[in-house]
N, C-alpha and C. Protein backbone atom coordinates (compact mmCIF):
# COMPACT_ATOMS: atom_id res chain seq x y z
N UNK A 1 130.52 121.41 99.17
CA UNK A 1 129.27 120.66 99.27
C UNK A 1 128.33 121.40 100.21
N UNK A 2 126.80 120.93 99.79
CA UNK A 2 126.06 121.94 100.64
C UNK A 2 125.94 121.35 102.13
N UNK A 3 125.21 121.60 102.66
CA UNK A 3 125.11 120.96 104.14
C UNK A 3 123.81 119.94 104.27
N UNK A 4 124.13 119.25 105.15
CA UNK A 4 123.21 118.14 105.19
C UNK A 4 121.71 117.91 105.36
N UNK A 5 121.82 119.42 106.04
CA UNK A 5 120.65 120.29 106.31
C UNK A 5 119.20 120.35 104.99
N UNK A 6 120.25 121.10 104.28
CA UNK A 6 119.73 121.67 102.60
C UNK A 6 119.89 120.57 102.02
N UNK A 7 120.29 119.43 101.89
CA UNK A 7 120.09 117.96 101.05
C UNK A 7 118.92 117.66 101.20
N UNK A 8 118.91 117.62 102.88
CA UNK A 8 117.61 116.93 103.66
C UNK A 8 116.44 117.99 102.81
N UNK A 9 116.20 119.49 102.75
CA UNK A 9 115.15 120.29 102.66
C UNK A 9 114.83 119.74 101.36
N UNK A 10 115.79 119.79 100.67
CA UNK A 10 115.46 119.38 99.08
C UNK A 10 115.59 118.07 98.84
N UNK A 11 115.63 117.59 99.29
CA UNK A 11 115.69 115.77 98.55
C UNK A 11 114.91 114.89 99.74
N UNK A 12 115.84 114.44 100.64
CA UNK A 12 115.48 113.49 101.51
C UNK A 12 114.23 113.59 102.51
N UNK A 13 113.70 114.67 102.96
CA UNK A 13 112.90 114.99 103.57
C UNK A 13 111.62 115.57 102.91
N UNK A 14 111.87 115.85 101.54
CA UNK A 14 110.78 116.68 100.87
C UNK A 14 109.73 115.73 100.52
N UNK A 15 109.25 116.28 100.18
CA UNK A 15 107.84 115.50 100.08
C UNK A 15 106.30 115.72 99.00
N UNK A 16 105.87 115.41 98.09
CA UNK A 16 105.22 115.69 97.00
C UNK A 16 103.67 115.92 97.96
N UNK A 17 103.34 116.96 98.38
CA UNK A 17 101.92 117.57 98.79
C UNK A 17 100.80 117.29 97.85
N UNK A 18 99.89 116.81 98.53
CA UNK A 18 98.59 116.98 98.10
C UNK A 18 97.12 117.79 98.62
N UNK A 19 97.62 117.83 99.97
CA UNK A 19 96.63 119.31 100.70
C UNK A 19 97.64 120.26 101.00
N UNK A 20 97.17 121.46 100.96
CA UNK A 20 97.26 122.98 101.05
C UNK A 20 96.77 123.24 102.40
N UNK A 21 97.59 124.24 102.94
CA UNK A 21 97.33 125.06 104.28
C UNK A 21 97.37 126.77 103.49
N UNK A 22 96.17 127.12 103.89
CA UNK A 22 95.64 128.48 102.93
C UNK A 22 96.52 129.75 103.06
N UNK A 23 97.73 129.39 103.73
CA UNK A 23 98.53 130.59 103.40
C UNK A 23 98.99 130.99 101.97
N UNK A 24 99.27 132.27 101.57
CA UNK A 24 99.41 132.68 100.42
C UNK A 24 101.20 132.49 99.94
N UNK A 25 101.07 132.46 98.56
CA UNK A 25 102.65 132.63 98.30
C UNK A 25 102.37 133.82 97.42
N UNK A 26 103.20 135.08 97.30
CA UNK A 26 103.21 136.23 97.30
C UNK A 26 103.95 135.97 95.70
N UNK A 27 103.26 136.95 94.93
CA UNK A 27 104.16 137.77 93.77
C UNK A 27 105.79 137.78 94.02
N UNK A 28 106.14 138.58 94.86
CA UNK A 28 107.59 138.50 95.08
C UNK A 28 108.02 137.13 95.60
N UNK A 29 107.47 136.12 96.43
CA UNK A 29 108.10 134.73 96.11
C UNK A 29 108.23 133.84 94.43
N UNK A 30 107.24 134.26 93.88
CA UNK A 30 107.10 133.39 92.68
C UNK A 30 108.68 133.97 92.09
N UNK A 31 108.40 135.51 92.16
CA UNK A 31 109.83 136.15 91.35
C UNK A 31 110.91 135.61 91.82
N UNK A 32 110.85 135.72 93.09
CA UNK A 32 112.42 135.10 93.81
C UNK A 32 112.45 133.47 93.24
N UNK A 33 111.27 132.57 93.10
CA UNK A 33 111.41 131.40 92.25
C UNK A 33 112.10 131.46 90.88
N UNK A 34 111.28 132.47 90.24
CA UNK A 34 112.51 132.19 88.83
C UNK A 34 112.99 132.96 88.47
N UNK A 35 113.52 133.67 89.66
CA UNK A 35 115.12 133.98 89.55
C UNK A 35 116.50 132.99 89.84
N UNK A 36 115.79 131.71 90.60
CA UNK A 36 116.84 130.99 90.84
C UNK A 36 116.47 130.19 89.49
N UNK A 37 115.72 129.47 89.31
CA UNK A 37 115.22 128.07 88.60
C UNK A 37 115.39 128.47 87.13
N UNK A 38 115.54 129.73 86.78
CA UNK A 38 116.14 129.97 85.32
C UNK A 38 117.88 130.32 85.06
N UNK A 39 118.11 129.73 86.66
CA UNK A 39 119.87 129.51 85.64
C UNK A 39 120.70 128.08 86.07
N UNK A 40 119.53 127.43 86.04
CA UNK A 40 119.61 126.00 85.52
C UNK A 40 120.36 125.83 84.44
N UNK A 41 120.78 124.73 83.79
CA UNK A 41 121.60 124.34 82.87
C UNK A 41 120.37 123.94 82.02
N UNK A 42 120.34 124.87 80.72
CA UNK A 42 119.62 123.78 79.61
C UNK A 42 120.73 123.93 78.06
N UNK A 43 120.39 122.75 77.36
CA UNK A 43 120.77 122.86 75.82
C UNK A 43 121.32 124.09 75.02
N UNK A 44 122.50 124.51 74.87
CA UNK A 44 122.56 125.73 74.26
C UNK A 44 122.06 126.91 74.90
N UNK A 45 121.18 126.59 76.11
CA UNK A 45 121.25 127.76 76.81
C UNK A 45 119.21 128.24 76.55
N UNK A 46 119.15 127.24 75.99
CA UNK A 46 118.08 127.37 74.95
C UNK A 46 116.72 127.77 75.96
N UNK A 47 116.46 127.55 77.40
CA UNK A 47 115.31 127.96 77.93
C UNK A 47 114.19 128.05 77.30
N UNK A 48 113.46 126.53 77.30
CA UNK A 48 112.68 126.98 76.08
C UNK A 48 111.09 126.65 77.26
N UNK A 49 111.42 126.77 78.67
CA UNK A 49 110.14 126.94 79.53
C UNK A 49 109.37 128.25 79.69
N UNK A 50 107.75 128.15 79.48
CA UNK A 50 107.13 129.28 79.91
C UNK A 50 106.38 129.17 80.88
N UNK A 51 106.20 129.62 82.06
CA UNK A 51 105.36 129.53 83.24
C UNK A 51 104.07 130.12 83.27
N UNK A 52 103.33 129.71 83.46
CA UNK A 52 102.09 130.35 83.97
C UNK A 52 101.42 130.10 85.44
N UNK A 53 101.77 131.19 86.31
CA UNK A 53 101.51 130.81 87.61
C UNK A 53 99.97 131.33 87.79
N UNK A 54 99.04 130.43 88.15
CA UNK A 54 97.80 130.37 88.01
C UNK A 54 97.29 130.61 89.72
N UNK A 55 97.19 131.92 90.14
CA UNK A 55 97.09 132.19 91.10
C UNK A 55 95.59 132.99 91.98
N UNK A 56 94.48 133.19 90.78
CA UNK A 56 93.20 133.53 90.93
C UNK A 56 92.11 132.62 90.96
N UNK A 57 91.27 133.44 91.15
CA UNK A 57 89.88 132.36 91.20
C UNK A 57 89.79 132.25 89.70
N UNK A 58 89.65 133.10 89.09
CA UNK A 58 89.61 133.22 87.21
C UNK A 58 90.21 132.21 86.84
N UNK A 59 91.65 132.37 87.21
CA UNK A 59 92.50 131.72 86.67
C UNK A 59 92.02 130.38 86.83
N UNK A 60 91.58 129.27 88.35
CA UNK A 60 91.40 128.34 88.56
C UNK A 60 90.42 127.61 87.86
N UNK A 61 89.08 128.95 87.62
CA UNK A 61 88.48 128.16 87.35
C UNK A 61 88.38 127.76 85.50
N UNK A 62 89.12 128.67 84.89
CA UNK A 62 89.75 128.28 83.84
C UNK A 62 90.19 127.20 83.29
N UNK A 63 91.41 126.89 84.25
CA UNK A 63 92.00 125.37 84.52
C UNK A 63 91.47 124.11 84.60
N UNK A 64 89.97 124.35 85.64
CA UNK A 64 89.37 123.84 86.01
C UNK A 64 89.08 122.44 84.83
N UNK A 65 88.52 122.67 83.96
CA UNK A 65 87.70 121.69 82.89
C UNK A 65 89.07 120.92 82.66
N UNK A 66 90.05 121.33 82.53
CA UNK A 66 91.52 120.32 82.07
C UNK A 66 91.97 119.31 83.42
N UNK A 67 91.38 119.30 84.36
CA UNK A 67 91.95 118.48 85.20
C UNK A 67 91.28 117.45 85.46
N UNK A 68 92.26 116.49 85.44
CA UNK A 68 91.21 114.84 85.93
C UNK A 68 90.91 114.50 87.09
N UNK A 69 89.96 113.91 87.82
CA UNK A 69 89.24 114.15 88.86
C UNK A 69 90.55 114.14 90.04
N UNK A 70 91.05 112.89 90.02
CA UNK A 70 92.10 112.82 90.73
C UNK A 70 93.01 114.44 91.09
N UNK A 71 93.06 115.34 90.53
CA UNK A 71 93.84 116.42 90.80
C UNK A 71 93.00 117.47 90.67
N UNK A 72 92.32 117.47 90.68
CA UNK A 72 90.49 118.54 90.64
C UNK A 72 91.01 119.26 92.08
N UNK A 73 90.30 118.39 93.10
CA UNK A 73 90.50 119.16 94.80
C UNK A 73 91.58 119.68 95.32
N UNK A 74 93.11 119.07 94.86
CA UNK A 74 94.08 119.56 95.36
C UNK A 74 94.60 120.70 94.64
N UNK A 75 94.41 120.86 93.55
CA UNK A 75 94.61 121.66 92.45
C UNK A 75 93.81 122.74 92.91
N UNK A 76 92.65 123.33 92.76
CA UNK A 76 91.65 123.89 92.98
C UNK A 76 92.12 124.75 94.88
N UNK A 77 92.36 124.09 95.50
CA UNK A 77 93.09 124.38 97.29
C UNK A 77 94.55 124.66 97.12
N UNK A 78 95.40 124.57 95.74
CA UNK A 78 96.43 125.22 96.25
C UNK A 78 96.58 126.89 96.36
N UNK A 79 97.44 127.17 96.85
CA UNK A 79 97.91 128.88 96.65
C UNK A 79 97.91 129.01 95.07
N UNK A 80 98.92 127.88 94.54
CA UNK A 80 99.33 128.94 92.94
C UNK A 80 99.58 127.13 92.03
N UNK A 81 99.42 126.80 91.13
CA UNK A 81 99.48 126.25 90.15
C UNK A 81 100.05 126.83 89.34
N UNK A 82 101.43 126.09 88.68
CA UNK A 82 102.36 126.60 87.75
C UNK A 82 101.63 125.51 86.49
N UNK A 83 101.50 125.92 85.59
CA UNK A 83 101.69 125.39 84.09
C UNK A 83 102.76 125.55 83.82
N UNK A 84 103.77 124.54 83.49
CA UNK A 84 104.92 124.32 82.64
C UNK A 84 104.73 124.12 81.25
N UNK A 85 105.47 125.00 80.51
CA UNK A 85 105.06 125.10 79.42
C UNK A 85 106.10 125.38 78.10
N UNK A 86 105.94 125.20 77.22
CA UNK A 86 107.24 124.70 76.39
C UNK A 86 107.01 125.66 75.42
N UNK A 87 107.68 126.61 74.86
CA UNK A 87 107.84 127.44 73.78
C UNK A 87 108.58 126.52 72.14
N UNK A 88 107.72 126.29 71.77
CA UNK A 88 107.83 125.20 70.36
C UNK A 88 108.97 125.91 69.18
N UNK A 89 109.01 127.55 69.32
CA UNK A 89 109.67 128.02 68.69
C UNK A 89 110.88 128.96 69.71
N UNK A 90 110.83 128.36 70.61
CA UNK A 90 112.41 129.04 71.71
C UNK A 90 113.70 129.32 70.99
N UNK A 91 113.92 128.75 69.64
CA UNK A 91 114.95 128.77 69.27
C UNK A 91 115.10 130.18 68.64
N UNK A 92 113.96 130.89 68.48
CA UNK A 92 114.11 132.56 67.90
C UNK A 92 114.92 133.39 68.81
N UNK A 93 114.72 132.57 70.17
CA UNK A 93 115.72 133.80 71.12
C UNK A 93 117.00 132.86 71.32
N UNK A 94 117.67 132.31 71.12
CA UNK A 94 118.87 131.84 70.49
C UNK A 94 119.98 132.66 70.51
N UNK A 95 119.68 133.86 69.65
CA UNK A 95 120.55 134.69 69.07
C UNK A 95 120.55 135.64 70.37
N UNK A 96 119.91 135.98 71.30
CA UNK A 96 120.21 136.23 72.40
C UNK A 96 120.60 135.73 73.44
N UNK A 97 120.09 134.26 73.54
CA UNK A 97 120.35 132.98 74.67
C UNK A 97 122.13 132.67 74.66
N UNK A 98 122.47 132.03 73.49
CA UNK A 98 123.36 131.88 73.02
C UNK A 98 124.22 132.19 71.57
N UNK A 99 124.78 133.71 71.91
CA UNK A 99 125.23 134.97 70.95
C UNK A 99 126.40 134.05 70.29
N UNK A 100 126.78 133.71 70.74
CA UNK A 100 128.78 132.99 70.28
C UNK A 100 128.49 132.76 68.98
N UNK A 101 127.50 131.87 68.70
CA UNK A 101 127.31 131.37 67.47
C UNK A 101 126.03 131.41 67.08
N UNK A 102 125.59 130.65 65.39
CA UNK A 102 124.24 130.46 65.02
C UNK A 102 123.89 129.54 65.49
N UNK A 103 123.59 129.46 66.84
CA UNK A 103 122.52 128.03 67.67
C UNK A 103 121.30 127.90 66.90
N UNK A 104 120.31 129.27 66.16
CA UNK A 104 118.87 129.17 65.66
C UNK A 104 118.65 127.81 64.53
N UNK A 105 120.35 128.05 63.95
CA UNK A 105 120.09 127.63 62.66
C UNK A 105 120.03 125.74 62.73
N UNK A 106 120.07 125.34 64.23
CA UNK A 106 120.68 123.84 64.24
C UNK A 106 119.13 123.39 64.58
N UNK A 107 118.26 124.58 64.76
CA UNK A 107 116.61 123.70 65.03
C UNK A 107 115.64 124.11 63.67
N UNK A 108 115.83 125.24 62.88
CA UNK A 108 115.28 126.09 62.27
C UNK A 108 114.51 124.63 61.35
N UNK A 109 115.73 124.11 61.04
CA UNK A 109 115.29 122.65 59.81
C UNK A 109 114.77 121.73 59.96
N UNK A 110 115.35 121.21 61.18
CA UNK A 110 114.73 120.29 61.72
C UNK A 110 113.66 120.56 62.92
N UNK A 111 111.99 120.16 62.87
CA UNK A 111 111.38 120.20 63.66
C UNK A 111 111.19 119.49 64.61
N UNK A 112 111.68 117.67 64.03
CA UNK A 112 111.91 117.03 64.88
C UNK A 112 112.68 116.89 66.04
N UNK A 113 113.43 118.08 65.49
CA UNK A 113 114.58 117.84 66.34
C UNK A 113 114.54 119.60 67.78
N UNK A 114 113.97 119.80 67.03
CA UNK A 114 113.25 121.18 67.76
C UNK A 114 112.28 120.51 68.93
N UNK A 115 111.15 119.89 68.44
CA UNK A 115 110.56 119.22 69.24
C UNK A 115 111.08 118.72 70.36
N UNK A 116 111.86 117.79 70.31
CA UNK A 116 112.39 117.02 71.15
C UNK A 116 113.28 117.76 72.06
N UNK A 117 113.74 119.08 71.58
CA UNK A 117 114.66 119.36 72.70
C UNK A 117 113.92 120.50 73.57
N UNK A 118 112.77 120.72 72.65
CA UNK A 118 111.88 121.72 73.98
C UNK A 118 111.68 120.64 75.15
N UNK A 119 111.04 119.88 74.67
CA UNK A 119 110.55 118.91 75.82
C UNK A 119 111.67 118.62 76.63
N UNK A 120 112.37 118.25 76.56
CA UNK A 120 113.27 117.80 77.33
C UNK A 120 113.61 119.15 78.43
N UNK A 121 114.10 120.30 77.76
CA UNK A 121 114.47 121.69 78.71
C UNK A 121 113.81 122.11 79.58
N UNK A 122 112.34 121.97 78.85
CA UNK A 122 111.17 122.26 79.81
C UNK A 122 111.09 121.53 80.84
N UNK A 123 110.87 120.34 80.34
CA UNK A 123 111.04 119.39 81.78
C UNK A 123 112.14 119.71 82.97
N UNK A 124 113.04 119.76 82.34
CA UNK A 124 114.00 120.17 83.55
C UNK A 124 113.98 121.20 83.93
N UNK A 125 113.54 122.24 83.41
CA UNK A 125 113.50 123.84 84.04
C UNK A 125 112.68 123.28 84.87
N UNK A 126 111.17 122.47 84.51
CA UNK A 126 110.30 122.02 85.18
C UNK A 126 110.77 121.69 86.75
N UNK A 127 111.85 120.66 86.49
CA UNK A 127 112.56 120.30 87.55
C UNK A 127 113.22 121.28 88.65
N UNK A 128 114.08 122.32 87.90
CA UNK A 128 114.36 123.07 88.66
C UNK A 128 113.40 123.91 89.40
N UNK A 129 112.28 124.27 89.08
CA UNK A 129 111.20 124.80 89.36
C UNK A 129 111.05 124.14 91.09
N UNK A 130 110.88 122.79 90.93
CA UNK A 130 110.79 122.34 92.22
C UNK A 130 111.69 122.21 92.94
N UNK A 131 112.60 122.26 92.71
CA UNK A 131 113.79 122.14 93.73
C UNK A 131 114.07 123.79 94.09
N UNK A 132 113.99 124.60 93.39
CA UNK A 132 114.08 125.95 93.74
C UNK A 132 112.89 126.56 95.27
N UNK A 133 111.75 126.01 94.41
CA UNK A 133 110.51 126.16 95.55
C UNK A 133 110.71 125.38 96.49
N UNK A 134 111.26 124.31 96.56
CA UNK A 134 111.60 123.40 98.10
C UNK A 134 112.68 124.39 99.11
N UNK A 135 114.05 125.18 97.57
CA UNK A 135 114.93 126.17 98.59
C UNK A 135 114.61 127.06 99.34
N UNK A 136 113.46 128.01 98.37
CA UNK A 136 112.50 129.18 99.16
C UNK A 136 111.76 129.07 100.18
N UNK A 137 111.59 127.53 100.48
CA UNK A 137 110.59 127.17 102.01
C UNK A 137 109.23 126.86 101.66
N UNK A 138 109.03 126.68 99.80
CA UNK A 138 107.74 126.08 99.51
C UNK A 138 107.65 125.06 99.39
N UNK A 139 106.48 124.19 99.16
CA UNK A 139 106.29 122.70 99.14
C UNK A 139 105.51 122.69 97.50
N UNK A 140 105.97 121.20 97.07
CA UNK A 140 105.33 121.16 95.60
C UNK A 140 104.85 120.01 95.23
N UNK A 141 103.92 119.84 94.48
CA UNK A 141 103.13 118.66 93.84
C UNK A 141 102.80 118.57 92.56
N UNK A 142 103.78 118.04 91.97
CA UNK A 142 103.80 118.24 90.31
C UNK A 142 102.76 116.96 90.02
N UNK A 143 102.13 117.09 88.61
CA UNK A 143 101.07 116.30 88.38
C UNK A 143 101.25 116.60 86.74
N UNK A 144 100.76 115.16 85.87
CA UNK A 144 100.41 115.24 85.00
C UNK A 144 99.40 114.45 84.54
N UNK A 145 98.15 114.76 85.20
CA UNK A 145 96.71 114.31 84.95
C UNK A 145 95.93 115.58 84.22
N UNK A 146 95.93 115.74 83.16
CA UNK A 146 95.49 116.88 82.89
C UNK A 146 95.06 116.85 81.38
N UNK A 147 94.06 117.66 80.58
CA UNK A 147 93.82 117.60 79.33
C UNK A 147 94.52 118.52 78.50
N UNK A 148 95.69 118.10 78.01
CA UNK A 148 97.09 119.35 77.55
C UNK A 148 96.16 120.27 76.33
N UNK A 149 95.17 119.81 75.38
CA UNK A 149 94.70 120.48 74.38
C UNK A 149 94.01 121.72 75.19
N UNK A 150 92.95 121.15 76.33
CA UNK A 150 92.10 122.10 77.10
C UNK A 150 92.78 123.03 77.80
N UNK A 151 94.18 122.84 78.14
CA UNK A 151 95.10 124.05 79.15
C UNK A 151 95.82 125.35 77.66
N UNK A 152 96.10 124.53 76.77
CA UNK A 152 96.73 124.65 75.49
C UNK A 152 95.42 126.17 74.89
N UNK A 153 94.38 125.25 74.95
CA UNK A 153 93.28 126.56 74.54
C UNK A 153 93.39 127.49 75.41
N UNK A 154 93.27 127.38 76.79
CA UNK A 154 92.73 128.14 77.72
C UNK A 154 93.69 129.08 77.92
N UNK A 155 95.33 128.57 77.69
CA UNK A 155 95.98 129.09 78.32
C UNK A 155 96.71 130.03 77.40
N UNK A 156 97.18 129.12 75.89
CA UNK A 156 98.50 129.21 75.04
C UNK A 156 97.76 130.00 74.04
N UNK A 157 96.31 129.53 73.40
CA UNK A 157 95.80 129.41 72.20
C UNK A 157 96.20 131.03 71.42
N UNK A 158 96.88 130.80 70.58
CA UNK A 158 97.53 131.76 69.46
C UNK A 158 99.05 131.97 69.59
N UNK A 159 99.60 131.17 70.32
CA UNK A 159 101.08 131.41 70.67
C UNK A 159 101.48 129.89 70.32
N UNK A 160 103.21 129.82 70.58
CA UNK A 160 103.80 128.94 69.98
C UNK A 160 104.38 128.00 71.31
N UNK A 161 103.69 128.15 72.25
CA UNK A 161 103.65 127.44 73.30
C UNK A 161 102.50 126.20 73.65
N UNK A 162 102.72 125.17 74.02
CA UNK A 162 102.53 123.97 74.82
C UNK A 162 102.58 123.50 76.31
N UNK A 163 101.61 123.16 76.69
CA UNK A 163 101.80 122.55 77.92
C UNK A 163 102.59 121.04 78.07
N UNK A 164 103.42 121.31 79.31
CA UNK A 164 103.91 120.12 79.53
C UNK A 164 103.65 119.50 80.48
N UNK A 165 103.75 119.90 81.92
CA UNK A 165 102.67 119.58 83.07
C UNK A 165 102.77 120.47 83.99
N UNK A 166 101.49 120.00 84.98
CA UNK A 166 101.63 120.88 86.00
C UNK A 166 101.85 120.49 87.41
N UNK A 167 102.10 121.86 88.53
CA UNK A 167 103.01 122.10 89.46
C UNK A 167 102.29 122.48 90.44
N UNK A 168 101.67 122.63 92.06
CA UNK A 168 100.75 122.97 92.76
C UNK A 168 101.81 123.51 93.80
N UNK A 169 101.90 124.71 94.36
CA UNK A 169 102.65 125.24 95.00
C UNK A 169 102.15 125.68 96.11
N UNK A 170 102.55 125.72 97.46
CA UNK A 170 102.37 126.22 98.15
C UNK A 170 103.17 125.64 99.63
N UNK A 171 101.94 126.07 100.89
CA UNK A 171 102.64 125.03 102.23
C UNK A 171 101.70 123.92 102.43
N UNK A 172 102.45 123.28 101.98
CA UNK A 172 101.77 121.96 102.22
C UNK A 172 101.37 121.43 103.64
N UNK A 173 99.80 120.76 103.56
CA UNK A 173 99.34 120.15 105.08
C UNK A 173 99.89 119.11 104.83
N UNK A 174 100.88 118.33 106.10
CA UNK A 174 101.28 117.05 106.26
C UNK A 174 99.93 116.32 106.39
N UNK A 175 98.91 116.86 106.26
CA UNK A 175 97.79 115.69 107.33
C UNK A 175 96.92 115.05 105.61
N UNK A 176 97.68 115.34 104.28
CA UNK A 176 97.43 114.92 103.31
C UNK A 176 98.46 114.06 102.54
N UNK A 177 99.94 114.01 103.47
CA UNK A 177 100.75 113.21 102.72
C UNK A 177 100.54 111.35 103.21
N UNK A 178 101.02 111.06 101.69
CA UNK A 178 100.56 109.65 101.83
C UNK A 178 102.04 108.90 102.56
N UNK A 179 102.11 108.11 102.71
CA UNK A 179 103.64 107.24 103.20
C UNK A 179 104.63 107.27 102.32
N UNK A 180 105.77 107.52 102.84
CA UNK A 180 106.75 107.56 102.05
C UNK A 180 107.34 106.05 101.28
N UNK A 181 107.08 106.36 99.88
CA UNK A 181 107.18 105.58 98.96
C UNK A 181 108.55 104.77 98.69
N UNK A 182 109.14 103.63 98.41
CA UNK A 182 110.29 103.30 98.25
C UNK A 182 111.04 103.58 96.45
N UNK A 183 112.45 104.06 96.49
CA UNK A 183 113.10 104.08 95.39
C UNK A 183 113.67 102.84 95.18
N UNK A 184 114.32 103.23 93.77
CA UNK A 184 114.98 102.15 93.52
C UNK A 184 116.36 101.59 94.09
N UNK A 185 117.16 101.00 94.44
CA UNK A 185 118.40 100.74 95.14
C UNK A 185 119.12 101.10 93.99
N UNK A 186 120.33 101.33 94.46
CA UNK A 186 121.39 101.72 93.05
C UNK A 186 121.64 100.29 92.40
N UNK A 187 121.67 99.03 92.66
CA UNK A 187 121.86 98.57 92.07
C UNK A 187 121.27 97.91 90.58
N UNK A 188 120.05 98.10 91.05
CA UNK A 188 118.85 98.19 89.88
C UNK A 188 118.75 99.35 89.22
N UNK A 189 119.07 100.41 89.69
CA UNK A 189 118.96 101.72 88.71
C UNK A 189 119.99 102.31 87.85
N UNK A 190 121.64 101.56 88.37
CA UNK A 190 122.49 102.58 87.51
C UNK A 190 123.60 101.38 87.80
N UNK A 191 124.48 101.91 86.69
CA UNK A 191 125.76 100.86 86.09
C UNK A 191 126.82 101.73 86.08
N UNK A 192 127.72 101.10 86.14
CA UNK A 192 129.04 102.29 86.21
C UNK A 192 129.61 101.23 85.05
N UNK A 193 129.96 102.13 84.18
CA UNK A 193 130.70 101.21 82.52
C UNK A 193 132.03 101.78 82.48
């Protein structure tokens, strides 16, 4: 088990940022990010997340028109904004992801069923994404206020990728976090059958 320490960094103590302190997060941090956060556990192995770490003025102001007011200022002040993003046809690398067998051929037919399991992977790579950046000593503020068609143009348009939401990275100013919010008790949230 890890130490109580690293529970606390990543879970109990962390905290969803909404102001930025203007230090930079560097190229080689983002890399050291997904180098951990892509050997996460997904479906068949299937990784069907694409990142776009949105780290310029270009880039921002790109972004810019897709965000709803609510995430405009904090968005706009972080270091780097990740787009999480879902590769609709992930299952082509399959045959490399997962060699053992024909994994391609169990989405190829079904789209529905393709669909549904990008979303889901993504999301959780999504997930790992933040828990990785909490390990590296970054702070994160995932958000999904956003116009997915307008990021989709700006970002994807001619590829077989989708936005799923987005991620605001950096060091977070405490002097923007709101009060810590209450969860659910286990007894309302989970059943042991």
């Amino acid at each position: 088990m890890i130490d109580h320490a690293a529970i606390d960094a990543l879970f109990l103590s962390a905290r969803t940022h909404n102001a930025w302190k203007p230090e930079p997060v560097s190229e080689a941090e983002l890399r050291q990010l997904y180098d951990i956060l892509k050997m996460g556990p997904t479906s068949a192995n299937c990784s069907p997340a694409r990142f776009v770490f949105v780290t310029t003025t270009e880039g921002k102001e790109k972004l810019k028109p897709a965000l709803s007011s609510g995430n405009l200022e904090k968005t706009m002040a972080a270091p780097v904004t990740v787009i999480i993003g879902m590769d609709m046809d992930f299952y082509e690398k399959l045959p490399y992801l997962f060699p053992h067998t024909d994994a391609k051929s169990w989405f190829t037919g079904s789209p529905a069923v393709a669909e549904e399991t990008a979303f889901r992977n993504a999301t959780l790579q999504g997930a790992y994404l933040m828990i990785a950046a909490r390990a590296i000593g970054l702070d994160v503020g995932a958000m999904s206020g956003f116009d997915k068609a307008k990021v989709d143009e700006a970002f994807f348009a001619g590829t077989t990728v989708k936005s799923n939401f987005l991620c605001n990275l950096g060091h977070g100013d405490p002097a923007g976090l709101f009060g810590k919010l209450p969860r659910l008790p286990f007894a309302e949230a989970c059943t042991i059958a």
